[in-house]
PDB file of N, CA and C in Angstrom:
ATOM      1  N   UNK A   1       0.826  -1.197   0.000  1.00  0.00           N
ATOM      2  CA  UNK A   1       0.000   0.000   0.000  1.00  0.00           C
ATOM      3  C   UNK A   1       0.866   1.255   0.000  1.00  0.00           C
ATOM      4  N   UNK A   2       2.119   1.289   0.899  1.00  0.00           N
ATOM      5  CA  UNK A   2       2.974   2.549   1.206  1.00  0.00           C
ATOM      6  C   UNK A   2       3.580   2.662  -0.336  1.00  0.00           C
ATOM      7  N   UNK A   3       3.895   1.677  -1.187  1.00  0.00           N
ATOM      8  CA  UNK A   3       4.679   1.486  -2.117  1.00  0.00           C
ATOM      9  C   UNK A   3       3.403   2.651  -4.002  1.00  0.00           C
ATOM     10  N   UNK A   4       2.235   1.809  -3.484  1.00  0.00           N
ATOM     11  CA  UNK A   4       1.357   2.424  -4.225  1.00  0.00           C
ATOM     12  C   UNK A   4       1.075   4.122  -3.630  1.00  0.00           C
ATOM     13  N   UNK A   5       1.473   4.251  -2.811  1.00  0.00           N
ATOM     14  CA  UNK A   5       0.864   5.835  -2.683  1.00  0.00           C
ATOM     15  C   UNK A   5       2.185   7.026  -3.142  1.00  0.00           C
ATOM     16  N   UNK A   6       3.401   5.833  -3.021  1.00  0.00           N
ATOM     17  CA  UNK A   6       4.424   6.292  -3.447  1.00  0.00           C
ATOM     18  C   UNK A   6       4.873   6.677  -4.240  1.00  0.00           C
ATOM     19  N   UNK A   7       4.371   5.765  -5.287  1.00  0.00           N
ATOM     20  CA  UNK A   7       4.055   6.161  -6.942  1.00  0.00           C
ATOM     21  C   UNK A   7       3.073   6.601  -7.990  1.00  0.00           C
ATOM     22  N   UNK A   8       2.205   7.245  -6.664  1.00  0.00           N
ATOM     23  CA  UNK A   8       0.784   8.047  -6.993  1.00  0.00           C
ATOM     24  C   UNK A   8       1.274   9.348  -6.588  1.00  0.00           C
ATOM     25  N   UNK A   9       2.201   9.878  -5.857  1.00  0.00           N
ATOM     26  CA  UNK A   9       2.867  11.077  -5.104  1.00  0.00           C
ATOM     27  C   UNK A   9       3.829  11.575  -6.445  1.00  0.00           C
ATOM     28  N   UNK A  10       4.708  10.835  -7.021  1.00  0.00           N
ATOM     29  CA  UNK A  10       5.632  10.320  -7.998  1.00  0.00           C
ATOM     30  C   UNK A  10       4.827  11.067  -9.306  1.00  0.00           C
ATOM     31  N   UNK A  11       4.057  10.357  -9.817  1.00  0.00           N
ATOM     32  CA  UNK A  11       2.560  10.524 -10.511  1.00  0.00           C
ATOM     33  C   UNK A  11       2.541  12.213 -10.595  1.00  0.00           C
ATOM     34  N   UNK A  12       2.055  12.468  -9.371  1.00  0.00           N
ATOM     35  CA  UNK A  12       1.093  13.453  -9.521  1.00  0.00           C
ATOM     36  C   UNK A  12       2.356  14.871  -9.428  1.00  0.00           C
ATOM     37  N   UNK A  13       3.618  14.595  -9.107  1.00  0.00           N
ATOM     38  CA  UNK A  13       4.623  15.164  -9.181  1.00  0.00           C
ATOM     39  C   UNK A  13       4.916  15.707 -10.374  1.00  0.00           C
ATOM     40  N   UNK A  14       5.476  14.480 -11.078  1.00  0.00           N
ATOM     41  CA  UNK A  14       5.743  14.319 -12.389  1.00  0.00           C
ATOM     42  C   UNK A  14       4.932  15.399 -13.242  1.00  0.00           C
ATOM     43  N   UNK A  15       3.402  15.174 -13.360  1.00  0.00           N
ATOM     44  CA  UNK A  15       2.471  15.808 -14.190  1.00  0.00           C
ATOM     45  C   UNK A  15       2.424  17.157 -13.558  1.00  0.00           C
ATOM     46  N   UNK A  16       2.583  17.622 -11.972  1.00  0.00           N
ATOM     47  CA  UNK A  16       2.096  19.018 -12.013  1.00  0.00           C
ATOM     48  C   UNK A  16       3.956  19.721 -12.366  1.00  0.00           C
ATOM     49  N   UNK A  17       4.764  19.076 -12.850  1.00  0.00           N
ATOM     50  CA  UNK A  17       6.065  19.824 -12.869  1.00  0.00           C
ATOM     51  C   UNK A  17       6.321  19.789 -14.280  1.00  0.00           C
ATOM     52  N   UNK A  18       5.677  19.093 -14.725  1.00  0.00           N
ATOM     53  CA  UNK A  18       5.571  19.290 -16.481  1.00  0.00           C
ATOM     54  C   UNK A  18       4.467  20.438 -17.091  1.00  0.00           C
ATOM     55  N   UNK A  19       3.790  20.724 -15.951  1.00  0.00           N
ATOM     56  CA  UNK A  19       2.412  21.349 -16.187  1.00  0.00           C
ATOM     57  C   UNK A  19       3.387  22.553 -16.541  1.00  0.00           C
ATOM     58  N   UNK A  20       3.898  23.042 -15.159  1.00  0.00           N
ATOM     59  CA  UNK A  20       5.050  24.311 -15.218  1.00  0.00           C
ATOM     60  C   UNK A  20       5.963  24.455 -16.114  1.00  0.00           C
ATOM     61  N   UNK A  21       6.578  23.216 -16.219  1.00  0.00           N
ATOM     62  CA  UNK A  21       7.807  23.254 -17.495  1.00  0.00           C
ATOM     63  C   UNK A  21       7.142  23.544 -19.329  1.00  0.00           C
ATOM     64  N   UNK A  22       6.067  23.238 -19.057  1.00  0.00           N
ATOM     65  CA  UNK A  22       5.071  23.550 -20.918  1.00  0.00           C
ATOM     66  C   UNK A  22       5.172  24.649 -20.508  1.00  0.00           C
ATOM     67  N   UNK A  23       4.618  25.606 -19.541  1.00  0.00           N
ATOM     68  CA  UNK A  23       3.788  26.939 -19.418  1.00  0.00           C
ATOM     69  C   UNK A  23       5.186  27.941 -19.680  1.00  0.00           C
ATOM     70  N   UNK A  24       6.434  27.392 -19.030  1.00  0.00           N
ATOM     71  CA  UNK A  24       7.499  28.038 -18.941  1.00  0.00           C
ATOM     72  C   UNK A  24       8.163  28.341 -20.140  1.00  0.00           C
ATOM     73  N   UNK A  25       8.100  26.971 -21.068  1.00  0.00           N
ATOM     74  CA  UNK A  25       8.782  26.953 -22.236  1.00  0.00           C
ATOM     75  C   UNK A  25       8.185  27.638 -23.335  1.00  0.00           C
ATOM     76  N   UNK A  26       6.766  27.695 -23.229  1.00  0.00           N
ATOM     77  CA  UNK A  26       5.631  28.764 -23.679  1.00  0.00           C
ATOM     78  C   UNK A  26       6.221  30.220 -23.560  1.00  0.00           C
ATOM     79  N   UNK A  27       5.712  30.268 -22.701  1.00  0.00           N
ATOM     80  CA  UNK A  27       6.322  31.892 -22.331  1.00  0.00           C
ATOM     81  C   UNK A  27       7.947  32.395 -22.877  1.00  0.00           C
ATOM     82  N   UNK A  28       8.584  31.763 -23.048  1.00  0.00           N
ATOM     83  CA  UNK A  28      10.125  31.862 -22.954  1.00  0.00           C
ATOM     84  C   UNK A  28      10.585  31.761 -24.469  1.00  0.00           C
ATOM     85  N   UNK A  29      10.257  30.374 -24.906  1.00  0.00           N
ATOM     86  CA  UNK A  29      10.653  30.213 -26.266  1.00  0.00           C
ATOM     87  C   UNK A  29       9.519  30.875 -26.990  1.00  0.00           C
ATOM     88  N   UNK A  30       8.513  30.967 -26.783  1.00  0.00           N
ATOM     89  CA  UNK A  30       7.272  31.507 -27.660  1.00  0.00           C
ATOM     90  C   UNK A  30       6.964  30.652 -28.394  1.00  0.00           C
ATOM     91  N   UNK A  31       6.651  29.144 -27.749  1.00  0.00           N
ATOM     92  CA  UNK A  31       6.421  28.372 -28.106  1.00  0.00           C
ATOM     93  C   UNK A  31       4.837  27.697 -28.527  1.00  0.00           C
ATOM     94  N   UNK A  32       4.036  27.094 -28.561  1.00  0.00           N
ATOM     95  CA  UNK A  32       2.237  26.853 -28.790  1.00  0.00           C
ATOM     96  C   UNK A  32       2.208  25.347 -28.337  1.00  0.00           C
ATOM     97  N   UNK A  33       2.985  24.930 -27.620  1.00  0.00           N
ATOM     98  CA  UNK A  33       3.173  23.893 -26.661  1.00  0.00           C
ATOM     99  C   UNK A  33       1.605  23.883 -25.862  1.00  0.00           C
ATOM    100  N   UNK A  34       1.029  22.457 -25.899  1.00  0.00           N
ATOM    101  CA  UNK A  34      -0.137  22.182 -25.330  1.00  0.00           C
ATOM    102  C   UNK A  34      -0.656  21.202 -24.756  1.00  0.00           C
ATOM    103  N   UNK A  35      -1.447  20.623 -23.687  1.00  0.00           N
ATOM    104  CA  UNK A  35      -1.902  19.860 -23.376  1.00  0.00           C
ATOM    105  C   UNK A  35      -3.164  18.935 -23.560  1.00  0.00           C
ATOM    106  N   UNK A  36      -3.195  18.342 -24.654  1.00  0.00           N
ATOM    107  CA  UNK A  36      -4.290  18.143 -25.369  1.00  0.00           C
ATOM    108  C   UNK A  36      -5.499  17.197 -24.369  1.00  0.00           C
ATOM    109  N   UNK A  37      -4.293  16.422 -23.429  1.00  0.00           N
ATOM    110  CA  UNK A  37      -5.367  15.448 -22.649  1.00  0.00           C
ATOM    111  C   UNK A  37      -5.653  16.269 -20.876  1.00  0.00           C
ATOM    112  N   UNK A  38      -5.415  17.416 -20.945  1.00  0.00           N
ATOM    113  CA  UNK A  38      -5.424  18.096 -19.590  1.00  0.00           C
ATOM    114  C   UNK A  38      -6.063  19.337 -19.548  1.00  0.00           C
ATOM    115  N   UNK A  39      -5.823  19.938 -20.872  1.00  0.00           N
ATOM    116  CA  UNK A  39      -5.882  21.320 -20.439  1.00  0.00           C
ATOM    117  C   UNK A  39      -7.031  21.788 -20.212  1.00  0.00           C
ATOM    118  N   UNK A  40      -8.267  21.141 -20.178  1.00  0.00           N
ATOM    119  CA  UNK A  40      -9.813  21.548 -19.904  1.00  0.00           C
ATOM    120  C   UNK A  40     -10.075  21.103 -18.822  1.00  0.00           C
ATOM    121  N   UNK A  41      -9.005  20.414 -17.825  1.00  0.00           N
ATOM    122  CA  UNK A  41      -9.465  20.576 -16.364  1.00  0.00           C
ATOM    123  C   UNK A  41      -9.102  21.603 -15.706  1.00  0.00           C
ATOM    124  N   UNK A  42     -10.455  22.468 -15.168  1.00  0.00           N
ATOM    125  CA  UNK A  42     -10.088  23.629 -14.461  1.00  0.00           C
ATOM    126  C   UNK A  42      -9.514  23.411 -12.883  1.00  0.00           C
ATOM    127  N   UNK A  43      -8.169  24.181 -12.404  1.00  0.00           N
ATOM    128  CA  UNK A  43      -7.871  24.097 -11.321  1.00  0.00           C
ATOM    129  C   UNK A  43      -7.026  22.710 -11.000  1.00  0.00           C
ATOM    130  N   UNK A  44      -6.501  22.489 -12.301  1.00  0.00           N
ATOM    131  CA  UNK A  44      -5.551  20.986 -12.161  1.00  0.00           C
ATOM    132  C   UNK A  44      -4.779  21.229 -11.202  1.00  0.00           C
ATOM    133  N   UNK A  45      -3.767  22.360 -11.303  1.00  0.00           N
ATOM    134  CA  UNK A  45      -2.575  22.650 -10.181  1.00  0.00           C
ATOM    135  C   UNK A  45      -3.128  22.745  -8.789  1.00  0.00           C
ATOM    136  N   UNK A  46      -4.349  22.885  -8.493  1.00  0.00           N
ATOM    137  CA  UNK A  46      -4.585  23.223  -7.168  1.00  0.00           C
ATOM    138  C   UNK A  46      -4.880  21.865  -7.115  1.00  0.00           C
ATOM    139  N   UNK A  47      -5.447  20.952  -7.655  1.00  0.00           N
ATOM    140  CA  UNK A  47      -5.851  19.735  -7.323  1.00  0.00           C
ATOM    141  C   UNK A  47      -5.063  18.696  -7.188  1.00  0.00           C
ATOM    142  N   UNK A  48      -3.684  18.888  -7.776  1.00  0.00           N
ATOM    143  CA  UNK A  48      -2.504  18.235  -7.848  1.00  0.00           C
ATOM    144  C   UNK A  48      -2.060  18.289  -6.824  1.00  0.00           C
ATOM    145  N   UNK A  49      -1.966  19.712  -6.203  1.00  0.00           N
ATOM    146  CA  UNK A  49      -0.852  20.235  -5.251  1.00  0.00           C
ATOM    147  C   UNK A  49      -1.527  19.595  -3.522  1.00  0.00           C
ATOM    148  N   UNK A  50      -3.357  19.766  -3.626  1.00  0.00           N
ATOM    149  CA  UNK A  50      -3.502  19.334  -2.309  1.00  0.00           C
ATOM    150  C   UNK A  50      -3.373  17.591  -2.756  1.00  0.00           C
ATOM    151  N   UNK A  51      -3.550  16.971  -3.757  1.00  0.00           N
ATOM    152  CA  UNK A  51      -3.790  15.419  -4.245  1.00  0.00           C
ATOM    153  C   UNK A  51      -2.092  15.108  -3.576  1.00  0.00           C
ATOM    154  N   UNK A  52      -1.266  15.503  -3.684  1.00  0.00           N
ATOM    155  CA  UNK A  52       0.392  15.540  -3.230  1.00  0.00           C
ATOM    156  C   UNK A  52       0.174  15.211  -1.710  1.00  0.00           C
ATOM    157  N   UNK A  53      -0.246  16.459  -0.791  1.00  0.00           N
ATOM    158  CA  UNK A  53      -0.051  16.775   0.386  1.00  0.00           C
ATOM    159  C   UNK A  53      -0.516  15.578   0.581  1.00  0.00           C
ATOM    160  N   UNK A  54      -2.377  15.467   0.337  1.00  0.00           N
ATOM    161  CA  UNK A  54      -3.061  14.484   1.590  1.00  0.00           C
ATOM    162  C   UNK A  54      -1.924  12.845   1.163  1.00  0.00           C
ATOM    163  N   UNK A  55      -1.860  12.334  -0.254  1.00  0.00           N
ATOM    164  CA  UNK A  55      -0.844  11.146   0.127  1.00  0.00           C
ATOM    165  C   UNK A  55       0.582  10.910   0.110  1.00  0.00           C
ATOM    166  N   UNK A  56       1.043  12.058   0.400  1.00  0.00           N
ATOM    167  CA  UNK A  56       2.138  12.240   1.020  1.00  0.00           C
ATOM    168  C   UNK A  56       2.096  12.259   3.276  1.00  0.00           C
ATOM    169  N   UNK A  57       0.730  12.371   3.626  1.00  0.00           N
ATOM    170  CA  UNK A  57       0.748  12.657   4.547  1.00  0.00           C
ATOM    171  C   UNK A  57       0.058  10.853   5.136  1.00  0.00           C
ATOM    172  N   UNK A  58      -0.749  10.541   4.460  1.00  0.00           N
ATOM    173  CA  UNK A  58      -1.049   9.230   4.380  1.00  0.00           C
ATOM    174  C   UNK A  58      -0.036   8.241   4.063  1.00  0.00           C
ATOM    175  N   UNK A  59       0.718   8.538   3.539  1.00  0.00           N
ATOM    176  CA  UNK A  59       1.565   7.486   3.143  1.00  0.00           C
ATOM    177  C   UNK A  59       2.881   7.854   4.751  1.00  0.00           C
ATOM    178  N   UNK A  60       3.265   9.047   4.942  1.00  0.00           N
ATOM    179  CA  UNK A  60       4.147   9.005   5.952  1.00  0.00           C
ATOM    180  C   UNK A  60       3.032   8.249   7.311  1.00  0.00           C
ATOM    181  N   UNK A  61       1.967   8.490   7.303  1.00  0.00           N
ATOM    182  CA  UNK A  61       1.296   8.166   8.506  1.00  0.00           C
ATOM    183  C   UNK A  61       1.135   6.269   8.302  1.00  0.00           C
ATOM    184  N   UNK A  62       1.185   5.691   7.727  1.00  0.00           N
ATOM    185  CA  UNK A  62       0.957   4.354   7.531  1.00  0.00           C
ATOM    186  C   UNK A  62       2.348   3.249   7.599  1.00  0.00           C
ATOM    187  N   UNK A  63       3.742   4.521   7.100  1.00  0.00           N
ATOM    188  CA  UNK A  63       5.378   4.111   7.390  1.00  0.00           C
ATOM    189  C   UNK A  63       5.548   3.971   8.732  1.00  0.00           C
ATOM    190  N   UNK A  64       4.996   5.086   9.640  1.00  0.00           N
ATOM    191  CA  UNK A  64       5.124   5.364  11.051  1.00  0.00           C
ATOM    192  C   UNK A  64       4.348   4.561  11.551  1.00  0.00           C
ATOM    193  N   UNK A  65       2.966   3.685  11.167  1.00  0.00           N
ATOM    194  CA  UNK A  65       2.001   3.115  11.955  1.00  0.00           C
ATOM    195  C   UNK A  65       2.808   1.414  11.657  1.00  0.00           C
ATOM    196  N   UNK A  66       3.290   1.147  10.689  1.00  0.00           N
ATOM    197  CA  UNK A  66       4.355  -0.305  10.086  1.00  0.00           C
ATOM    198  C   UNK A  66       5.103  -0.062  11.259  1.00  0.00           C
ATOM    199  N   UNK A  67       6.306   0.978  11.596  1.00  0.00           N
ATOM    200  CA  UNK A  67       7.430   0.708  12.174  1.00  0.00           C
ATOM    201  C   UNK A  67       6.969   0.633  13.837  1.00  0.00           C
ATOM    202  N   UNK A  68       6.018   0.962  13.880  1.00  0.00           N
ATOM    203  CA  UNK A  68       5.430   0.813  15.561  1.00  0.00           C
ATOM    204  C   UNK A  68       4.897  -0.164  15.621  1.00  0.00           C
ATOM    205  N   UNK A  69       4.496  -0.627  14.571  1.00  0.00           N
ATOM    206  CA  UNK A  69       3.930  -2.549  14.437  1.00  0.00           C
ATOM    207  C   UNK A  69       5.384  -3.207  14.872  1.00  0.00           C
ATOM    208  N   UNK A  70       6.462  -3.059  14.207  1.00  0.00           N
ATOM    209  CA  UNK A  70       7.184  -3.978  14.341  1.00  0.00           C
ATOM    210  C   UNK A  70       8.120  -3.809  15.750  1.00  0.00           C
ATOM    211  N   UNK A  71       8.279  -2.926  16.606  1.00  0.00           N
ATOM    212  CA  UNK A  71       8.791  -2.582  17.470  1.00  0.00           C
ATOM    213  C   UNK A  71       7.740  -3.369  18.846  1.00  0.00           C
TER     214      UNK A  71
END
């Protein structure tokens, strides 16, 4: 389970830092760089950014609840 939230954190990393890196390379190179399978979700970055926190916070809380199992 810790392993799957790990690479849902990974995931959702990945996509909101590419989100920035299109928008950047846009702006910069003057580029028409686009997101054909994303860009009509409104408020992706905010949804990414809390989607990060809560299983990043779930996943540390379930490492800590394992290592008190085994102790």
């Amino acid at each position: 389970m810790i392993k799957i939230l790990d690479t849902l954190i990974f995931i959702c990393v990945i996509v909101l830092g590419s989100k920035y890196v299109i928008q950047s390379a846009n702006t910069i190179f003057d580029l028409n760089l686009r997101w054909y399978f994303l860009e009509d979700v409104p408020y992706l970055s905010l949804i990414l950014t809390i989607l990060i926190f809560v299983l990043y916070i779930l996943s540390e809380y379930l490492k800590e609840k394992s290592s008190k199992a085994k102790e």
